[in-house]
C-alpha atoms as a PDB file:
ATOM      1  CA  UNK A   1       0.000   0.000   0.000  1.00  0.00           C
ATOM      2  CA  UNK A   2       1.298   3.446  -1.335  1.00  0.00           C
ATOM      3  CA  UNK A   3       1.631   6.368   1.401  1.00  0.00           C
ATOM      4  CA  UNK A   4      -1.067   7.950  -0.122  1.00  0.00           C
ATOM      5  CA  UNK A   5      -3.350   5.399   0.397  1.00  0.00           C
ATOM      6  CA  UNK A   6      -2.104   4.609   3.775  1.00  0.00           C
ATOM      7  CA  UNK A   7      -2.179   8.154   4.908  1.00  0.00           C
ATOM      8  CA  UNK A   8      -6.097   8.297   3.531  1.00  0.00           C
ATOM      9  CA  UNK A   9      -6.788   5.394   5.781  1.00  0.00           C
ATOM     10  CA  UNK A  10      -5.041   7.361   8.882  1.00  0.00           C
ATOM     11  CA  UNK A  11      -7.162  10.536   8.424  1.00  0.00           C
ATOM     12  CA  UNK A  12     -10.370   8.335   7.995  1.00  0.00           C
ATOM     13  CA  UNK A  13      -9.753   5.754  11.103  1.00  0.00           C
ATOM     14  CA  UNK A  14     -11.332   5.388  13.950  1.00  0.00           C
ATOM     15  CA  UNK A  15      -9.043   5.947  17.027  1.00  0.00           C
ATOM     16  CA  UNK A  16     -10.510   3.980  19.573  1.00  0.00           C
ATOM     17  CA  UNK A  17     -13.052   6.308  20.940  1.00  0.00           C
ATOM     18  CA  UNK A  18     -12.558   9.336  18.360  1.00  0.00           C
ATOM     19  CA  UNK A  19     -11.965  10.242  14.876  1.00  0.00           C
ATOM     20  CA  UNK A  20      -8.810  12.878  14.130  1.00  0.00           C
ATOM     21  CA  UNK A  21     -10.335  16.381  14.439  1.00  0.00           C
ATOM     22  CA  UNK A  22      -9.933  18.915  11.881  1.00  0.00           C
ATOM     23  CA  UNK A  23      -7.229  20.416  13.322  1.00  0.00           C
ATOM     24  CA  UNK A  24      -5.360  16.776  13.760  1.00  0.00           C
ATOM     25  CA  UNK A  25      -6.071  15.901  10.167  1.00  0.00           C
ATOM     26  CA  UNK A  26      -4.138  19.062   9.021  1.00  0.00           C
ATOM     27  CA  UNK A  27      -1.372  18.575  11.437  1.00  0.00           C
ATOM     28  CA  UNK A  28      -1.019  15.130   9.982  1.00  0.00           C
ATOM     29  CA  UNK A  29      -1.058  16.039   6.351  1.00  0.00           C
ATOM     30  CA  UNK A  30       1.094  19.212   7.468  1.00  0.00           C
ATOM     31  CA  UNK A  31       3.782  16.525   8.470  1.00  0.00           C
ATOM     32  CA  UNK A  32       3.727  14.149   5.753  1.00  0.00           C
ATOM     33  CA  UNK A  33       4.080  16.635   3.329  1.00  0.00           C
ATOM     34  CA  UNK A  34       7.021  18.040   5.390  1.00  0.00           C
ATOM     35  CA  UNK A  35       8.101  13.996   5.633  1.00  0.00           C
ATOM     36  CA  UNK A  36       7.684  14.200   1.745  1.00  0.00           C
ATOM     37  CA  UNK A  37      10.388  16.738   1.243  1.00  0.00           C
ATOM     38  CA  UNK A  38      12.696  15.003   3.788  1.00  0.00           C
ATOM     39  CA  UNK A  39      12.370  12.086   1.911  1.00  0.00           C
ATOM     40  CA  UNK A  40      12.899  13.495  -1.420  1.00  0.00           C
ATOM     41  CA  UNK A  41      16.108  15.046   0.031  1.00  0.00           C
ATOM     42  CA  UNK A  42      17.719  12.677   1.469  1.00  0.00           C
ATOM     43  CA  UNK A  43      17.560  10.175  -1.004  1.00  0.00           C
ATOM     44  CA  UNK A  44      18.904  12.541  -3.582  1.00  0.00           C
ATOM     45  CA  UNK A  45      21.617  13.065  -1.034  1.00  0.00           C
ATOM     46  CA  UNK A  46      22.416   9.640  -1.191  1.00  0.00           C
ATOM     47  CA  UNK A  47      22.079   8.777  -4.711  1.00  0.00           C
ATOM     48  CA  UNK A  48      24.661  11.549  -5.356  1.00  0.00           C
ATOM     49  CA  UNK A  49      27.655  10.673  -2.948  1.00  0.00           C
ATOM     50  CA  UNK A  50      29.448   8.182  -5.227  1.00  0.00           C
ATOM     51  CA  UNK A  51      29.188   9.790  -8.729  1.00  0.00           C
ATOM     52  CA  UNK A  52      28.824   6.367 -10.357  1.00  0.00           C
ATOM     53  CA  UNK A  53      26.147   4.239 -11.879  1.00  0.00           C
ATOM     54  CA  UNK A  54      24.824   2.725  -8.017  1.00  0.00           C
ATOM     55  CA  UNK A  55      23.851   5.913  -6.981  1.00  0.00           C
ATOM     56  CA  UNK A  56      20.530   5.033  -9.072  1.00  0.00           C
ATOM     57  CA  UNK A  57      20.132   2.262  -7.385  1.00  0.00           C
ATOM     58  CA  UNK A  58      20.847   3.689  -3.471  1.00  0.00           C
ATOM     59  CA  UNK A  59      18.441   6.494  -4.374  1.00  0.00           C
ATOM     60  CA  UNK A  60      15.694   4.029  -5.273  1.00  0.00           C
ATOM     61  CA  UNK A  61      16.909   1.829  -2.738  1.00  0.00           C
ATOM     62  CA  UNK A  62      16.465   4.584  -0.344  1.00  0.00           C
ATOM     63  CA  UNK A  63      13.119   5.751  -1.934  1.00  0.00           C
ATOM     64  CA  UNK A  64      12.044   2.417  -1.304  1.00  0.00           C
ATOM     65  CA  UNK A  65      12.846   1.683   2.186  1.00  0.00           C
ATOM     66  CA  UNK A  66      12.391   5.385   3.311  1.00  0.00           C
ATOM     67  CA  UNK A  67       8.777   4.953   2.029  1.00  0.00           C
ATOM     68  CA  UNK A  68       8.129   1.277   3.326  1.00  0.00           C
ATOM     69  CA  UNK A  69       8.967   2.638   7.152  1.00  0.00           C
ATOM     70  CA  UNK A  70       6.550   5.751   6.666  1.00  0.00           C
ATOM     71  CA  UNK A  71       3.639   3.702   5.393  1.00  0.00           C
ATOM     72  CA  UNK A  72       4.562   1.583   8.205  1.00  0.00           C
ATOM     73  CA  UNK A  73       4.038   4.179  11.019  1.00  0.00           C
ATOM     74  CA  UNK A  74       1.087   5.359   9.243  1.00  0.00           C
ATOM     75  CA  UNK A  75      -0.729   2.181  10.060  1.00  0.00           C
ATOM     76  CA  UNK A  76       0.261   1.842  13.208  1.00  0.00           C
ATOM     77  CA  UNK A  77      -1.471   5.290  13.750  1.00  0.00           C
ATOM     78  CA  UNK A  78      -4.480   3.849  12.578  1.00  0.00           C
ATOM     79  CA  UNK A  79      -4.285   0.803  15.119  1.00  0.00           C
ATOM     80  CA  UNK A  80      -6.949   1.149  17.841  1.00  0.00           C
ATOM     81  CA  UNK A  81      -5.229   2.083  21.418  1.00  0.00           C
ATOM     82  CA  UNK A  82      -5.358  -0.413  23.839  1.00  0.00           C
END
């Protein structure tokens, strides 16, 4: 599942007993765009340091993983407190 999509789910879940307000929603989209731009940097950091043909592959690599862990937090977001 994409960020995107994960994200969507995050701003539409139920938190145990309440919903993200307004204000939370935009906080959370606030960040993830912010998260977005961190992202974008980073891995263009890293798929620069070399010079040669794997940098490509580290930035994707990065991309990848980078991305992976965010949708991953996401979720857990989502996950009913206990």
């Amino acid at each position: 599942m994409s960020v995107e999509a994960v994200l969507k789910v995050v701003m539409n879940a139920d938190f145990g007993t309440q919903a993200l307000d307004k204000g939370q929603q935009n906080q959370l989209r606030d960040a993830q765009r912010l998260w977005i731009k961190f992202r974008d940097a980073d891995c263009a950091l890293l798929g620069s340091l070399t010079g040669g043909s794997i940098d490509r592959i580290n930035s994707a690599s990065c991309f990848l993983d980078m991305t992976k862990q965010r949708a991953d937090d996401l979720a857990r977001l989502a996950e009913p407190s206990l």
